[in-house]
Protein backbone atom coordinates (compact mmCIF):
# COMPACT_ATOMS: atom_id res chain seq x y z
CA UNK A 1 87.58 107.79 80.82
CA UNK A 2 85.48 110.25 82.72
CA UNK A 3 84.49 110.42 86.73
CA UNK A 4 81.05 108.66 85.52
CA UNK A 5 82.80 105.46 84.04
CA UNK A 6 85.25 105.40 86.52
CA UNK A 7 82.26 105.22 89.13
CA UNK A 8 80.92 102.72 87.54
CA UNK A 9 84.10 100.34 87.47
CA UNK A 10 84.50 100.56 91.25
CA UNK A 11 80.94 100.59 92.89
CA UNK A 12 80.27 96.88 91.31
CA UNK A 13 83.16 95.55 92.60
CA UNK A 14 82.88 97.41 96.24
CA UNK A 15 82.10 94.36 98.33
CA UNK A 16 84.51 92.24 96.11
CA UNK A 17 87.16 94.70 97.38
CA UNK A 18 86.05 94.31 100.45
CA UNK A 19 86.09 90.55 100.65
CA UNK A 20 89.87 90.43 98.93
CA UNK A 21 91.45 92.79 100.99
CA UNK A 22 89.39 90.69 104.13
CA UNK A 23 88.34 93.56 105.70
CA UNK A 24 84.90 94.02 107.87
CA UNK A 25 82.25 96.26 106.74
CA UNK A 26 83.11 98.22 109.29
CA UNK A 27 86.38 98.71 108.83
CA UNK A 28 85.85 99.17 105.27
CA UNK A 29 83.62 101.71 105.57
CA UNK A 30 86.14 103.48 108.42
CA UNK A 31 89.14 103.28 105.80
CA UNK A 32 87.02 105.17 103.24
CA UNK A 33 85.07 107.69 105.39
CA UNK A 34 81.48 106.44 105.15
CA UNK A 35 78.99 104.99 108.00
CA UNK A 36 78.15 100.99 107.97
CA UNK A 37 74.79 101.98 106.59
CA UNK A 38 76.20 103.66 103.77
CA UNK A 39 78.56 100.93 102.88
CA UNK A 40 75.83 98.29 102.86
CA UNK A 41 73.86 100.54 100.80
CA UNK A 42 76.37 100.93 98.17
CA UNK A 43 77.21 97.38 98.07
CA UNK A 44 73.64 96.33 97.46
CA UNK A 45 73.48 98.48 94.74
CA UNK A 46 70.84 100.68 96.40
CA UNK A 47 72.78 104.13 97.04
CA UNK A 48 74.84 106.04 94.19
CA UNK A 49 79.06 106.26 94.97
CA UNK A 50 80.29 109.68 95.04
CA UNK A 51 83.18 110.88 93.03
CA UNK A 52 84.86 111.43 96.30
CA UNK A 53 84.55 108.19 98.02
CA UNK A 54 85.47 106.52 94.37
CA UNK A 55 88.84 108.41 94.48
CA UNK A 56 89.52 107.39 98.03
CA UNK A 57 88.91 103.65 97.22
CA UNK A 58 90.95 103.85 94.21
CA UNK A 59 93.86 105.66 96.44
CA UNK A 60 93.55 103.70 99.49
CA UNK A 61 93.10 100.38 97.60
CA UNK A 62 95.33 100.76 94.92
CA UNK A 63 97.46 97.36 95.28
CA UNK A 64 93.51 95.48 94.98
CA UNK A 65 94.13 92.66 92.04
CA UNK A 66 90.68 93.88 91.37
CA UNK A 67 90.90 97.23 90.61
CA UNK A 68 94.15 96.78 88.96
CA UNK A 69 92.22 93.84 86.48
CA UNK A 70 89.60 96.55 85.50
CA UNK A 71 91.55 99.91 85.82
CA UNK A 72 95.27 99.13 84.50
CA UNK A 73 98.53 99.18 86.67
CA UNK A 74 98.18 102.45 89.11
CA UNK A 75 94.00 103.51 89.33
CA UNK A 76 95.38 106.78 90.23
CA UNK A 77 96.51 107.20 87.06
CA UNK A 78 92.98 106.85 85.43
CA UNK A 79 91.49 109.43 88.66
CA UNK A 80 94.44 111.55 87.31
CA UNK A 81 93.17 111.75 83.56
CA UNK A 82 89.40 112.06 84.75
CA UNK A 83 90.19 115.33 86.42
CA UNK A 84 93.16 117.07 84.84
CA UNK A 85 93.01 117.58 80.66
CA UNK A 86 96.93 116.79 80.40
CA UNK A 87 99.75 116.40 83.00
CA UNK A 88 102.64 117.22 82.84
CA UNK A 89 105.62 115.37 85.32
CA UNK A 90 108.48 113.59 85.99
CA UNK A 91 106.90 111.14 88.05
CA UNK A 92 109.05 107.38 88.00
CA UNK A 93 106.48 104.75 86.73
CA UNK A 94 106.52 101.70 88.80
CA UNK A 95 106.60 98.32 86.72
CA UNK A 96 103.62 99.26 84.01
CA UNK A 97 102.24 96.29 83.21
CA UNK A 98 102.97 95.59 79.22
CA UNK A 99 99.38 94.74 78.94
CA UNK A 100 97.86 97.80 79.89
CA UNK A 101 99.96 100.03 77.93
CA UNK A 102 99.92 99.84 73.98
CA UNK A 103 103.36 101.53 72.39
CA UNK A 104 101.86 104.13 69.58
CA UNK A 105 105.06 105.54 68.69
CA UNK A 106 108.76 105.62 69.67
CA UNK A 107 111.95 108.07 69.43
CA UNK A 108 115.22 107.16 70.90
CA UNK A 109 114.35 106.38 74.55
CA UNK A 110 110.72 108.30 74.51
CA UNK A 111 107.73 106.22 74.29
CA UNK A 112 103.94 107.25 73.16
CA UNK A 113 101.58 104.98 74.63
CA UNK A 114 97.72 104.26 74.80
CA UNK A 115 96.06 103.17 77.73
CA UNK A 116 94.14 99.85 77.18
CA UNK A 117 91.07 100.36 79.48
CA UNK A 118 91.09 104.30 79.87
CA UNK A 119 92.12 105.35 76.71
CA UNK A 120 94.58 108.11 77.73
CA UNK A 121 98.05 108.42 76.73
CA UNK A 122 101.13 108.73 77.85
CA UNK A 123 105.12 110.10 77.16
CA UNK A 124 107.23 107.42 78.78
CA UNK A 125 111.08 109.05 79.09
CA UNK A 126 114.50 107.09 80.33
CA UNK A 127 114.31 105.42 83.38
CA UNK A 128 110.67 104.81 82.94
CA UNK A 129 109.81 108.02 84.03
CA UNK A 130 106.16 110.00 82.89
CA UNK A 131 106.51 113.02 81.48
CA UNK A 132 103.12 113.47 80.11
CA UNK A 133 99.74 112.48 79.86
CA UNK A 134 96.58 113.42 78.69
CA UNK A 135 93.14 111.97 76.95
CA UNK A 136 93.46 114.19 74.04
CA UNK A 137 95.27 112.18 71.02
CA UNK A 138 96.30 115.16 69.25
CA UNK A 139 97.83 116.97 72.20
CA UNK A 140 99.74 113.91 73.12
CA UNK A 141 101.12 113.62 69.62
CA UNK A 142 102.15 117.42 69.35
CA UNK A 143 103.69 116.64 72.98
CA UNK A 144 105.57 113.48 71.78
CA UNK A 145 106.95 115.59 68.44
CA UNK A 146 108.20 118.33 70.81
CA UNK A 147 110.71 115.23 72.21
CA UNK A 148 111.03 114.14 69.02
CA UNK A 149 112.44 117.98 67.97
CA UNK A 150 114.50 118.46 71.72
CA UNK A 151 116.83 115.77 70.49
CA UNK A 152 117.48 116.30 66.62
């Protein structure tokens, strides 16, 4: 998924957002650094979202059932993919909702796995911990044979 689609998940669903986390307009558009104005432009469909005010309401309103129902378990994750070719880390995964993850291929306790919405994959370790991601299918599978290798 690129910044584009990603865009065009969260400006639809911008006042929806608004209305489930029960905030104002105006303290929506405080929280993600825009004027009234621009906020009531954008939810009327009349003003384009910037890449930057998408990432903040994908960080600041991560826990949204919303965003979550379009975007997977952790937005972030799919803001993380648009930007960055591959990453690598040992960041712990928090719950990962079965049904946005698809299980490609697994070795021991590692885990390949596609992304249902974005399309990206991931290396899932012990402890549910990430150790790699990236869009590119072939990359992740090279990535996923080097675990595969490490523990022969």
């Amino acid at each position: 998924m690129n910044k584009q689609q990603i865009t065009d998940l969260v400006l639809p669903r911008l006042k929806l957002i608004r209305t489930e986390m029960n905030y104002t307009q105006d303290q929506m558009a405080d929280s993600i650094g825009v004027s009234k104005k621009t906020l009531v432009q954008l939810e009327k469909g009349r003003q384009e979202l910037s890449w930057t005010v998408t990432v903040a309401i994908c960080a600041i309103y991560r826990e949204s059932a919303l965003l979550r129902s379009v975007m997977g378990d952790d937005p972030i994750e799919l803001v993380e993919m648009a930007v960055h070719p591959e990453i690598h880390s040992g960041r712990m995964l928090v719950g990962g909702a079965v049904t946005w993850w698809t299980d490609v291929g697994q070795w021991q306790h590692y885990k390949l796995q596609q992304h249902t919405a974005g399309g990206h994959y991931r290396i899932v370790g012990e402890g549910n911990q990430r150790l790699f991601s990236t869009a590119d299918k072939e990359k992740a599978l090279l990535e996923f044979k080097k675990y595969m290798d490490i523990m022969m």
